[in-house]
Protein backbone atom coordinates (compact mmCIF):
# COMPACT_ATOMS: atom_id res chain seq x y z
CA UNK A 1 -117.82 245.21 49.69
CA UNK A 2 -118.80 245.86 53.41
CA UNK A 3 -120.54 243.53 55.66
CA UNK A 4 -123.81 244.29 57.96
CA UNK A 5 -125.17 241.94 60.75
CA UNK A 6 -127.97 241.36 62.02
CA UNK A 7 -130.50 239.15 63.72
CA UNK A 8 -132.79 236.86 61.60
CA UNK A 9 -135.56 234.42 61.90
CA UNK A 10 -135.75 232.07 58.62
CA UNK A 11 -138.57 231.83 56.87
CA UNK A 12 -137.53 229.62 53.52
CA UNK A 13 -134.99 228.21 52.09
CA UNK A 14 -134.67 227.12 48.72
CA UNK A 15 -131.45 224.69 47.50
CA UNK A 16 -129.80 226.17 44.54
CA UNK A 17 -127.60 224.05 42.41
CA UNK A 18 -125.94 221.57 44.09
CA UNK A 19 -124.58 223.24 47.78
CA UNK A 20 -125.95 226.23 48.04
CA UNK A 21 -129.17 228.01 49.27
CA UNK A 22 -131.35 230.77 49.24
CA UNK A 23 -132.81 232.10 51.99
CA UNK A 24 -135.56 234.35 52.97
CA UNK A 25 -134.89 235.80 56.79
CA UNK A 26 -137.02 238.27 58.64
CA UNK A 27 -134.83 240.08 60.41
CA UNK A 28 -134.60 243.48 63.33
CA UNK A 29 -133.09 245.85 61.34
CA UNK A 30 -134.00 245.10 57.30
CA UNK A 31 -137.14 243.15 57.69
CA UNK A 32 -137.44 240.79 55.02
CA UNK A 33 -134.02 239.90 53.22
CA UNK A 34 -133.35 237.50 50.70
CA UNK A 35 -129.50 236.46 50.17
CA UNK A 36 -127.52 233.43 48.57
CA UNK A 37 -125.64 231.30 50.68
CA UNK A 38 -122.76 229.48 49.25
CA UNK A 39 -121.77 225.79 50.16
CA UNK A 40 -124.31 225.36 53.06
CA UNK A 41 -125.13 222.01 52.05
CA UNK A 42 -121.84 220.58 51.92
CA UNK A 43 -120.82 218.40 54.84
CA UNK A 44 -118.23 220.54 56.06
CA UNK A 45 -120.65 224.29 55.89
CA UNK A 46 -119.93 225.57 59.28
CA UNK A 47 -123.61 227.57 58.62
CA UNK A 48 -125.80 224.71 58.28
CA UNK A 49 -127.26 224.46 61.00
CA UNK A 50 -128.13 228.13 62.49
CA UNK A 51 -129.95 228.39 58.52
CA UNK A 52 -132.60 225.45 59.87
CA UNK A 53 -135.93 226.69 58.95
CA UNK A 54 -137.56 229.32 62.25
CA UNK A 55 -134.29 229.01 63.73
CA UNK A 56 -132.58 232.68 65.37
CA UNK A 57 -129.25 233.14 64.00
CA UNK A 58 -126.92 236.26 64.05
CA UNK A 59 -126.15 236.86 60.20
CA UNK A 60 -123.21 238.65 58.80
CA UNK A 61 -123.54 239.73 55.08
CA UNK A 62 -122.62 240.99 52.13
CA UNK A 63 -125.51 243.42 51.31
CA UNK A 64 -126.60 243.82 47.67
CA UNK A 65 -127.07 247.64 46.97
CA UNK A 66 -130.22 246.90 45.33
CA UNK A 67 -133.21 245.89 47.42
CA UNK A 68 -134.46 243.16 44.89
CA UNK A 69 -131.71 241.60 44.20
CA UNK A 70 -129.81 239.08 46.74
CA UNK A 71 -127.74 239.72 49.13
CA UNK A 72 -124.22 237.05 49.90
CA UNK A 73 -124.25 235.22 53.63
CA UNK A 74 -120.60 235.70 55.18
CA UNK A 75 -121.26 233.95 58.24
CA UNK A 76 -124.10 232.39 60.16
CA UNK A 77 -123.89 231.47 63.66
CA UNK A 78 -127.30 230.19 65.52
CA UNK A 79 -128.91 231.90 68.52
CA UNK A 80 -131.56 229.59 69.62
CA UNK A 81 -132.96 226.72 67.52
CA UNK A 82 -136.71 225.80 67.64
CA UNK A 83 -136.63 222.06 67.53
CA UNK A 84 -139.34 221.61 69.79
CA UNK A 85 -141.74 222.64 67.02
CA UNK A 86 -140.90 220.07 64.67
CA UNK A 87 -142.39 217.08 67.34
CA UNK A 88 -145.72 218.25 66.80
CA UNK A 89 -147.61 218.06 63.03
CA UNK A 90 -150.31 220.70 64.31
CA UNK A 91 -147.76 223.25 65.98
CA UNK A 92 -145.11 223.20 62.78
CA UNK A 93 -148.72 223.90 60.26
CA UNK A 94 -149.83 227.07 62.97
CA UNK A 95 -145.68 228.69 62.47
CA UNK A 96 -145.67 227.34 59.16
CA UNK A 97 -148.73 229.36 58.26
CA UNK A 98 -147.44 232.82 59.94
CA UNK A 99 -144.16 232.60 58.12
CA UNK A 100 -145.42 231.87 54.71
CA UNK A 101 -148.03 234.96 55.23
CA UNK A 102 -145.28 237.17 56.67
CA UNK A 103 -143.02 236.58 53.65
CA UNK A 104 -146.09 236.66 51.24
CA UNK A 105 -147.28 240.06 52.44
CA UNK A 106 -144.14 242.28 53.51
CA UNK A 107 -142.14 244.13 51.21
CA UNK A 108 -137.81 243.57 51.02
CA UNK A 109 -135.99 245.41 53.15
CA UNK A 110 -138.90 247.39 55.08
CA UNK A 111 -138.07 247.54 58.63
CA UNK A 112 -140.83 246.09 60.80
CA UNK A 113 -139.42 245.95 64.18
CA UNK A 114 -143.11 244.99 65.22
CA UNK A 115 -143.87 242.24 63.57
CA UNK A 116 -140.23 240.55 63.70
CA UNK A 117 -141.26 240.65 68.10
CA UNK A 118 -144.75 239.35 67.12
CA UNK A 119 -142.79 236.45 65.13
CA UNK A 120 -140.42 236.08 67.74
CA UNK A 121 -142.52 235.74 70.66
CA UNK A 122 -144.99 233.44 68.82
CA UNK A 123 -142.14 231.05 67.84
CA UNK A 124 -140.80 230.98 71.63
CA UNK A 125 -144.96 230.35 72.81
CA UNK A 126 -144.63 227.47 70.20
CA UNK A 127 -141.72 226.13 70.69
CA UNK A 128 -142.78 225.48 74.59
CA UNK A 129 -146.08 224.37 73.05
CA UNK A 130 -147.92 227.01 75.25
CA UNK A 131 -151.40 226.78 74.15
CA UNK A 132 -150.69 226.76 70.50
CA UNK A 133 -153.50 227.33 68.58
CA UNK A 134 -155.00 230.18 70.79
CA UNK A 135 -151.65 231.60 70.13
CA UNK A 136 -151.68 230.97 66.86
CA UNK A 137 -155.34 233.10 66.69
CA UNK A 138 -154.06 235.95 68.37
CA UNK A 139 -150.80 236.36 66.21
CA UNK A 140 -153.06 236.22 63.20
CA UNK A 141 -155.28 238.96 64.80
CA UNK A 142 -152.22 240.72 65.52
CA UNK A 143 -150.65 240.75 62.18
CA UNK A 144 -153.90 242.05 60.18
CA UNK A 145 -153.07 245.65 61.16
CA UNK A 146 -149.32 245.69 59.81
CA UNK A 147 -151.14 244.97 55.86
CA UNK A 148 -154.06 247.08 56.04
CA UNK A 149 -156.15 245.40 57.70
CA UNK A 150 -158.93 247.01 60.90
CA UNK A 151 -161.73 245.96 63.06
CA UNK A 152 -163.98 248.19 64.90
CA UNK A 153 -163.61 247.62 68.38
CA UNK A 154 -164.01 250.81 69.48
CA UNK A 155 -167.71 252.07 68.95
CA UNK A 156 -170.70 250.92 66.93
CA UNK A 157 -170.00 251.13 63.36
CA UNK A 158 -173.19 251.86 62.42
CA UNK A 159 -174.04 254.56 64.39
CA UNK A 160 -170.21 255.55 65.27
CA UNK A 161 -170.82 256.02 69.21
CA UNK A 162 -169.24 254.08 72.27
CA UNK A 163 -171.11 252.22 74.73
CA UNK A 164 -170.12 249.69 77.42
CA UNK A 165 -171.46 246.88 76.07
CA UNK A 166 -172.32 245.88 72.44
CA UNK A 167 -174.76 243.17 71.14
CA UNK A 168 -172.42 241.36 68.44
CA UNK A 169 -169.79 241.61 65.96
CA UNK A 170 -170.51 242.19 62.61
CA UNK A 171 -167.99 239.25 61.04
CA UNK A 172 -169.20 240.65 57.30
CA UNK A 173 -168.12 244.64 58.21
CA UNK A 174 -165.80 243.73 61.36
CA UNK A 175 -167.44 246.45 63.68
CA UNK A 176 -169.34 246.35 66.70
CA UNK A 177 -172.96 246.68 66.81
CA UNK A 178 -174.48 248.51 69.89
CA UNK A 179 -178.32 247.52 70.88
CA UNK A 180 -179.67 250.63 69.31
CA UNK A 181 -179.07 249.05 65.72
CA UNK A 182 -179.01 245.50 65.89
CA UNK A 183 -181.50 244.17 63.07
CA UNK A 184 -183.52 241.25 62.06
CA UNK A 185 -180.79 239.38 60.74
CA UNK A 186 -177.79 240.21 62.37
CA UNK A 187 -175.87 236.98 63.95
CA UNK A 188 -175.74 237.86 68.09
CA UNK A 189 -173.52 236.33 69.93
CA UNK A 190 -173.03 235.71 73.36
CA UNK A 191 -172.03 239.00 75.32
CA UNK A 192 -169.19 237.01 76.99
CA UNK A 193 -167.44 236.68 73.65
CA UNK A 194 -168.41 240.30 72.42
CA UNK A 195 -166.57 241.31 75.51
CA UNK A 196 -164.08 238.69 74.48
CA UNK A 197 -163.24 240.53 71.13
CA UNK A 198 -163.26 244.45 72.31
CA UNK A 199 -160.06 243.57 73.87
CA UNK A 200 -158.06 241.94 71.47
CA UNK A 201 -157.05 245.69 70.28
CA UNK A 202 -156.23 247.12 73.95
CA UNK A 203 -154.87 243.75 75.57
CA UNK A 204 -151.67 241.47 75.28
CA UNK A 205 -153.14 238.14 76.95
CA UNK A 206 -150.59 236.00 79.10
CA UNK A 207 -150.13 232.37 79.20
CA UNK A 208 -152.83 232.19 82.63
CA UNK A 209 -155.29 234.51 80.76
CA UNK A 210 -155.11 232.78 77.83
CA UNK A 211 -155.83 229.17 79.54
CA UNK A 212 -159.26 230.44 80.86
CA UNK A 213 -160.78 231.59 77.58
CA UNK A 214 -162.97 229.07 76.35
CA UNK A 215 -161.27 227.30 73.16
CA UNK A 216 -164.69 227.92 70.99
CA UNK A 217 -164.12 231.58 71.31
CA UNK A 218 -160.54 231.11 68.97
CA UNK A 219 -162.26 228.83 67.15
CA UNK A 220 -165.22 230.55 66.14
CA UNK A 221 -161.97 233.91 65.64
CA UNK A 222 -160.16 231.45 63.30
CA UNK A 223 -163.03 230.64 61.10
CA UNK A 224 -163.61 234.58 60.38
CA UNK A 225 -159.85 235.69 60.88
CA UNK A 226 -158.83 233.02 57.79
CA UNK A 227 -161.93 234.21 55.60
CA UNK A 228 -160.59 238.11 56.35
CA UNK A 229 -157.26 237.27 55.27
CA UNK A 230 -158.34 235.51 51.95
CA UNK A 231 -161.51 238.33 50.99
CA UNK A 232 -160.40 241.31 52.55
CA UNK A 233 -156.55 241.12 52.78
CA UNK A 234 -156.20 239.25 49.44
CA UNK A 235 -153.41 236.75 51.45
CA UNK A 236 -153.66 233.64 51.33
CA UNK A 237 -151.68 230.06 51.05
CA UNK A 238 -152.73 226.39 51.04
CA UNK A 239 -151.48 226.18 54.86
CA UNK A 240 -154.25 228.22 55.89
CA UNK A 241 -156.60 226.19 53.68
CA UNK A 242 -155.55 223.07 55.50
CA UNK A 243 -156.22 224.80 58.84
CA UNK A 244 -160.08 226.35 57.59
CA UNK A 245 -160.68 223.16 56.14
CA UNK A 246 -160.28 221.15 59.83
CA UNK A 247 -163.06 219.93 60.72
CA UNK A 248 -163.32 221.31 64.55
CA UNK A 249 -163.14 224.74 62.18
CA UNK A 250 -165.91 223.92 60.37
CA UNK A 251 -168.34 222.54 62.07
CA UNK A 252 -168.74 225.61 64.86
CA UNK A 253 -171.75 227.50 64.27
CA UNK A 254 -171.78 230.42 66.45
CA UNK A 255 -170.78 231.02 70.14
């Protein structure tokens, strides 16, 4: 049988009988792979430690022909390990909760080079604990469109024409609504965060950029962003019910 490599991020492991494992990886050039790896928990497994959970490893492997059925790990050796992570309960629960929806909600063996440089970059962010949960908004903004998933940010959708400046987002249709056709009981926000949200689509914020957007604006994202995923996406895991159910999350009205 011939061997493939590759590079992986790992997204689970499960032990399997006494020393072995198996793993889910996202990876560049599969996506999502699942494969068995033989004798990684004995003391002597050379692979241990590049299969530590959101570490980057090189992988070489036997691949199964069959796309639901596991592949066989040859060899592991580790890139870069994300350590860092683990010292911080909040930061581990915001990487935790990307994984577990990336694994949930791809398919095996569909090649997302996207969303394995999404994961990639938000791991290194992370790891350096550069503003973590404002990260941790934007990747989940960033991921909706990869499983079907749209806002309107573009024009009113109500009356489908552009303007300059809008009067609120719609969090119950996810559009933009243009002063011509606000009603009674739309919820406005403030134009500042309206302005805030038509660029999430168009604009890759840096670390500076980031830093000078007030915190309420992800906040008041998260809230709507987690109840998106869960109504409209139909993903959902008891990591991001930990995160809605914070109480910071809860208790923000409107901004």
């Amino acid at each position: 049988m011939s061997t493939t490599s590759f590079k992986g991020i790992v997204l689970n492991s499960i032990d399997y009988e006494d020393n072995h494992q198996v793993l889910t990886i996202f990876s560049d050039k599969y996506g999502k792979i699942g494969m068995v790896a033989l004798g990684v928990n004995k003391p002597t497994s050379k692979n241990k430690y590049a299969l530590q959970t959101f570490n980057l490893s090189e992988f070489e492997i036997f691949k199964s022909r069959q796309k639901h059925t596991l592949s066989k790990l040859k060899t592991a050796v580790l890139i870069k390990d994300h350590f860092e992570i683990t010292k911080n309960y909040d930061n581990y629960m915001y990487i935790s909760a990307i994984g577990k929806i990336i694994e949930q909600a791809t398919l095996d063996r569909q090649k997302n080079f996207r969303i394995y440089t999404i994961l990639l970059n938000f791991l290194e962010k992370i790891n350096l604990n550069e503003n973590p949960f404002s990260n941790f908004v934007l990747t989940l903004f960033k991921l909706i469109q990869f499983f079907g998933g749209d806002w309107i940010l573009n024009q009113c959708y109500r009356c489908y024409r552009s303007y300059k400046f809008y009067r609120a987002f719609n969090f119950e249709d996810y559009g933009l609504v243009c002063p011509n056709c606000v009603r009674e009981d739309d919820s406005i926000q403030s134009a500042e965060f309206v302005s805030y949200v038509m660029k999430l689509k168009t604009t890759n914020l840096e670390t500076d950029e980031i830093q000078i957007v007030p915190i309420k604006y992800h906040i008041y994202l998260v809230k709507h962003l987690l109840n998106y995923y869960e109504q409209t996406l139909g993903i959902w895991n008891p990591i991001l019910e930990q995160i809605k159910e914070k109480e910071f999350v809860k208790n923000l009205k409107n901004v």
